[in-house]
Each structure stands twice: as structure tokens, then as C-alpha cells.
C-alpha atoms as a PDB file:
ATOM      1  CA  UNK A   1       3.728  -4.948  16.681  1.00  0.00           C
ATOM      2  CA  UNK A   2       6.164  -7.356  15.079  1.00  0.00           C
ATOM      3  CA  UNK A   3       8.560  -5.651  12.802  1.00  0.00           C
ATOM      4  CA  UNK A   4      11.113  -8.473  13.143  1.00  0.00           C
ATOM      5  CA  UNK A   5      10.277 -10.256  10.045  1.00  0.00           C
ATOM      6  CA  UNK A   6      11.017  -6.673   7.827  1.00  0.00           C
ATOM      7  CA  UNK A   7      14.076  -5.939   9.905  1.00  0.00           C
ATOM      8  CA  UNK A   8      17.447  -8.028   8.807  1.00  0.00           C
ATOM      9  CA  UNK A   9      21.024  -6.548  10.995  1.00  0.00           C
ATOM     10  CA  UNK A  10      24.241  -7.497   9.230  1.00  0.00           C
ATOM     11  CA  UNK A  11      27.140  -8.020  11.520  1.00  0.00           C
ATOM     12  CA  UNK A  12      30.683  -7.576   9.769  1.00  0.00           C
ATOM     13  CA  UNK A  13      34.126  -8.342  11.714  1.00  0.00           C
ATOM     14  CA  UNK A  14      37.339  -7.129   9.921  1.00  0.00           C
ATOM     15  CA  UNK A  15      40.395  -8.701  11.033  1.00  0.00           C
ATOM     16  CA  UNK A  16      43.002  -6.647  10.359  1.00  0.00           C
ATOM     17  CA  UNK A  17      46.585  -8.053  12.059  1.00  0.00           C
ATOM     18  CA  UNK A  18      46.160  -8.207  15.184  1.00  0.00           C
ATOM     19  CA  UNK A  19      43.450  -5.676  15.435  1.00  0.00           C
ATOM     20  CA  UNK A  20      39.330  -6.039  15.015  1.00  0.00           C
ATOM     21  CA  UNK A  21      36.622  -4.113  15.117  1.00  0.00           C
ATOM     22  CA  UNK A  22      32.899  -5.049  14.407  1.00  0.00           C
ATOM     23  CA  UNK A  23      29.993  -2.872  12.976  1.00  0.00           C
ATOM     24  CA  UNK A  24      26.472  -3.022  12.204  1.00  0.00           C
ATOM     25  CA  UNK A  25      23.473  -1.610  10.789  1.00  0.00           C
ATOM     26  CA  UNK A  26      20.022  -2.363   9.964  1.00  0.00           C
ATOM     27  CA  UNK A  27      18.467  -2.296   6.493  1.00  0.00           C
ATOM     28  CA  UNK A  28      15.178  -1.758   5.929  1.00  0.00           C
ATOM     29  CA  UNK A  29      13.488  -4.549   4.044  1.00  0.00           C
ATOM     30  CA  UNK A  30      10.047  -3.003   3.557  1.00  0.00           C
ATOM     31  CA  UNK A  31      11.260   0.138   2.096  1.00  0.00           C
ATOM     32  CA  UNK A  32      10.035   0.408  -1.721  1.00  0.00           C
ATOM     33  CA  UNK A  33       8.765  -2.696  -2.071  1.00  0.00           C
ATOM     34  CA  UNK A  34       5.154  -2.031  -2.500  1.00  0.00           C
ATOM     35  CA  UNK A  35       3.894  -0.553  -4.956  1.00  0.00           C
ATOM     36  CA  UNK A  36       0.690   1.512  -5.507  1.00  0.00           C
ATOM     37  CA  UNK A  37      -1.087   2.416  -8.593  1.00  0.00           C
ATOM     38  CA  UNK A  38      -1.862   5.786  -8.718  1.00  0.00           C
ATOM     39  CA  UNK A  39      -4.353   4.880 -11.255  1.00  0.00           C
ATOM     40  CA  UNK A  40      -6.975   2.280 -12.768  1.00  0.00           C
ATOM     41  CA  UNK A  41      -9.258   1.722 -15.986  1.00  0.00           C
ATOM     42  CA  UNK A  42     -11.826  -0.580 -14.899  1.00  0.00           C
ATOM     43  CA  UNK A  43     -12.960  -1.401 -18.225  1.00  0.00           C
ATOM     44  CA  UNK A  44     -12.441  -5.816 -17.919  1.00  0.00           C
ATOM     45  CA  UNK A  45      -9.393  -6.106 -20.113  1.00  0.00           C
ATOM     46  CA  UNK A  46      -7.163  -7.493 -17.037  1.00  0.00           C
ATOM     47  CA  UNK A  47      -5.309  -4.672 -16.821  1.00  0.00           C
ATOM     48  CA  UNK A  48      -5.357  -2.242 -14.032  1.00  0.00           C
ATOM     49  CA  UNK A  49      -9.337  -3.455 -13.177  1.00  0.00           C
ATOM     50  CA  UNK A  50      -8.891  -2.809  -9.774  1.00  0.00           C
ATOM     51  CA  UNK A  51      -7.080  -1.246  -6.910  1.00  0.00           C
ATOM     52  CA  UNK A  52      -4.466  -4.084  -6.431  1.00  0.00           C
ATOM     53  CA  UNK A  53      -3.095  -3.593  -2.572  1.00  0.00           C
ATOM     54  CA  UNK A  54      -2.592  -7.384  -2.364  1.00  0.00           C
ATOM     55  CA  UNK A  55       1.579  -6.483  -1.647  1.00  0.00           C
ATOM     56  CA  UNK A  56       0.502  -3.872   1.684  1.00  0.00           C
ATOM     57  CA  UNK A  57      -1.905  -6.575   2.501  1.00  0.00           C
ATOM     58  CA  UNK A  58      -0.254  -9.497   3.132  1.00  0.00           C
ATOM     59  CA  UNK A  59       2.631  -7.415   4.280  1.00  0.00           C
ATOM     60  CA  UNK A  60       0.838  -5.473   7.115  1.00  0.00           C
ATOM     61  CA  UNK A  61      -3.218  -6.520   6.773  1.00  0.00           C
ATOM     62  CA  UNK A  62      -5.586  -3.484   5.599  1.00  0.00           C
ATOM     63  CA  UNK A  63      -7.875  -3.171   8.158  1.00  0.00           C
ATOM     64  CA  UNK A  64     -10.027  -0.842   5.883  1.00  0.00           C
ATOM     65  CA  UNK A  65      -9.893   1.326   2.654  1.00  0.00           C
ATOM     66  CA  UNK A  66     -12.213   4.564   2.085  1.00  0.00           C
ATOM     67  CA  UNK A  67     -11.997   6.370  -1.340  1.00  0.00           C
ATOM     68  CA  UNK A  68     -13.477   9.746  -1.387  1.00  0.00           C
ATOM     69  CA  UNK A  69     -14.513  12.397  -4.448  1.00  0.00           C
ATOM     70  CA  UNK A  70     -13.183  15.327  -4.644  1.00  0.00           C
ATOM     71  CA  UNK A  71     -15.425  17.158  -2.319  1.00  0.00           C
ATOM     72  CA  UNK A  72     -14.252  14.754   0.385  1.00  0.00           C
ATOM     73  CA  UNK A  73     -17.549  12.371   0.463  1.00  0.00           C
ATOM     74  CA  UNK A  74     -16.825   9.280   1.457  1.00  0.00           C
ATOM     75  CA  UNK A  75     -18.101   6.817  -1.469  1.00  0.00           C
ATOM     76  CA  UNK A  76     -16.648   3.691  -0.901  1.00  0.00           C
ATOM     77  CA  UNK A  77     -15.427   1.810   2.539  1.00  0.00           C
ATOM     78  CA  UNK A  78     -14.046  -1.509   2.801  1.00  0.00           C
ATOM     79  CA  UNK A  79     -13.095  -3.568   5.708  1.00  0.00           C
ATOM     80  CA  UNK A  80     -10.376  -6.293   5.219  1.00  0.00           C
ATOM     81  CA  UNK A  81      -9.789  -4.988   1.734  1.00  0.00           C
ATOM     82  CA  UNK A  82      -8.176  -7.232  -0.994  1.00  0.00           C
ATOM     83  CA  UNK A  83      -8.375  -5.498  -4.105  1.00  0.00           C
ATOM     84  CA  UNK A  84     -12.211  -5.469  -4.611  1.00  0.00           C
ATOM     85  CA  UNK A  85     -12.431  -2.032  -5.629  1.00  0.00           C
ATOM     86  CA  UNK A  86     -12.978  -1.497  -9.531  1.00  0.00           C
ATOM     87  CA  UNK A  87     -14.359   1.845  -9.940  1.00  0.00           C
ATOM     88  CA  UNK A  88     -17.501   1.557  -8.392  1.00  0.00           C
ATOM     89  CA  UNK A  89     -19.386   3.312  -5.389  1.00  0.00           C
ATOM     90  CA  UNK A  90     -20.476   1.626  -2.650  1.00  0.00           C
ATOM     91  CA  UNK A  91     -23.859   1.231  -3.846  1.00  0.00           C
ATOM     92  CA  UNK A  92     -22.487  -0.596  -6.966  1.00  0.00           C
ATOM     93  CA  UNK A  93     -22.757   2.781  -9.384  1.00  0.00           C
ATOM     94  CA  UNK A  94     -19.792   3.043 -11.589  1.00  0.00           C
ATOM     95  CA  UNK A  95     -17.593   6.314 -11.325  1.00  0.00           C
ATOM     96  CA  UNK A  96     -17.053   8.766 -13.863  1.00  0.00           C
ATOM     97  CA  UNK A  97     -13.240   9.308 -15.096  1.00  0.00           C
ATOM     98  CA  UNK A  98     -11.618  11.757 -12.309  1.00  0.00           C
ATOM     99  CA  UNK A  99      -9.047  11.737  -9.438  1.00  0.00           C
ATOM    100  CA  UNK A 100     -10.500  10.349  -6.286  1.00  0.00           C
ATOM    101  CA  UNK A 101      -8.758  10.157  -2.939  1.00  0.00           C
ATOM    102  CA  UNK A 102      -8.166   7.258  -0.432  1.00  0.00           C
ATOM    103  CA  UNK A 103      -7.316   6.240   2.921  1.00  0.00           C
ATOM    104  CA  UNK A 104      -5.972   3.133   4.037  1.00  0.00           C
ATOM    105  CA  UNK A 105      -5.837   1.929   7.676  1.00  0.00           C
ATOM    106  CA  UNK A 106      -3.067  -0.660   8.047  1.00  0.00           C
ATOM    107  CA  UNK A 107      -3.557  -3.496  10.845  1.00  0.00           C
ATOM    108  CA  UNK A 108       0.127  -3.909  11.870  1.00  0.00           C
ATOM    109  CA  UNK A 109       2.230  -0.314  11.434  1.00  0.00           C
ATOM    110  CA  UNK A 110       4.242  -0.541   8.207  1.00  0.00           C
ATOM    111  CA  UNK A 111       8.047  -0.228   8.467  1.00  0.00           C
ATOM    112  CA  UNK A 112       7.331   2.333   4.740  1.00  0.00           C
ATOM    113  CA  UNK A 113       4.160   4.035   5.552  1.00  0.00           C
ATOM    114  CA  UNK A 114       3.265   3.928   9.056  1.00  0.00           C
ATOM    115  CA  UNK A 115      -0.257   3.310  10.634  1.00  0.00           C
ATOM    116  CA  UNK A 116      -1.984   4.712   7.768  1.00  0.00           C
ATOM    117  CA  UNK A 117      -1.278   6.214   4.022  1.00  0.00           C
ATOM    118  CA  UNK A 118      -3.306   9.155   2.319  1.00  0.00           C
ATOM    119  CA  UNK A 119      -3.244   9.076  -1.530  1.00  0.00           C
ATOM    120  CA  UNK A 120      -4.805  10.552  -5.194  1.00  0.00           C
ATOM    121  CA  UNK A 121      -5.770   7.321  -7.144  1.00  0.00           C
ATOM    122  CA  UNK A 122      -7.070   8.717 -11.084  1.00  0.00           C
ATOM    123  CA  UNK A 123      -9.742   6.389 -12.388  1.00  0.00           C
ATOM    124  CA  UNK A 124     -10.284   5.929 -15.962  1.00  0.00           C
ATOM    125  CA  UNK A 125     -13.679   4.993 -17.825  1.00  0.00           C
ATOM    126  CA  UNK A 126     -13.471   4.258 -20.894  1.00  0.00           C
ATOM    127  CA  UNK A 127     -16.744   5.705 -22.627  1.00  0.00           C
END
């Protein structure tokens, strides 16, 4: 796992006479950065069409989404996602307006989220 290229350590050195001292600590540079939509309209206006994950992609690789309805079927698994999910199941039927629930397995562990994150994302068809 290579976390180095989220990770930055700042070194400061205070001279103070004839004294010095040094201190560090590490700042997180993956925390807050990406975020998800907790919803979408899929409705081909170019706005919120589709799950966009593109940020937790290229920062950690999704090795696979799965949405589920709310009685916990799965109805849509991707491997490699990149934002192809638009409100449809996996055989191509569009979704009614609801809440649905995801899962996203990460390919690197992610400084924010870990391995994997767990999540409500609302779709909304417009009728």
C-alpha cells in the first residue's frame, strides 16, 4: 500500500538564542477531499446523471461498486467503476425514485475511508 503520495510531514526548527528545538507532524492530505453525492436525477440535463466517484477513483482505484434496494438485493455491480451508473439496474431497467444503498471496494486503502465505504445514495426520476 503506498500512502506516501497523501502523506506530507512538515518539519519546523525555532531558533530561539542559543536554544532550538524541532517538531513535527503529519497532515492528512486525503481527508475531505472527496466528495460523494448522496444523491442523483438521472434525467440527461448534465446535472447529477450519474454517480460521479471519478475523485475516490483516481485517488485509490474502485475495484467494484454494488448498489442495493432497500430490501438489500443486490441490483447493480460494477467492476473498475468510473461513474457509469445513472439510475439503472443491471439489466438496463431504470429505477424508480427511492433511497438505494451502495458499497464500494477500494483497490489501494484510502487514507479517509479505509478498504471500503457503505453509503444511502437517493435517486430521483423525474416522471
Amino acid at each position: 500500500m503506498n500512502l506516501k503520495k497523501y502523506l506530507m510531514v512538515f518539519t519546523c526548527l525555532v531558533l530561539t538564542y542559543s536554544c532550538s528545538s524541532d517538531d513535527s507532524d503529519e497532515l492528512n492530505g486525503a481527508q475531505n477531499t472527496c466528495a460523494i453525492s448522496k444523491g442523483i436525477s438521472p434525467n440527461q440535463d448534465g446535472l447529477n446523471d450519474n454517480f460521479d466517484l471519478s475523485c475516490l477513483a483516481d485517488r485509490t482505484g474502485i475495484v467494484s461498486l454494488e448498489i442495493f434496494d432497500r430490501n438489500g438485493r443486490s441490483i447493480y455491480s460494477k467492476a473498475n467503476y468510473r461513474d457509469e451508473f445513472a439510475g439503472q439496474s443491471d439489466e438496463g431497467d431504470s429505477l424508480v425514485t427511492g433511497t438505494y444503498f451502495y458499497t464500494i471496494t477500494f483497490e489501494t486503502e484510502d487514507l479517509e475511508y479505509g478498504s471500503s465505504l457503505k453509503g444511502e445514495l437517493y435517486i430521483n426520476v423525474e416522471q
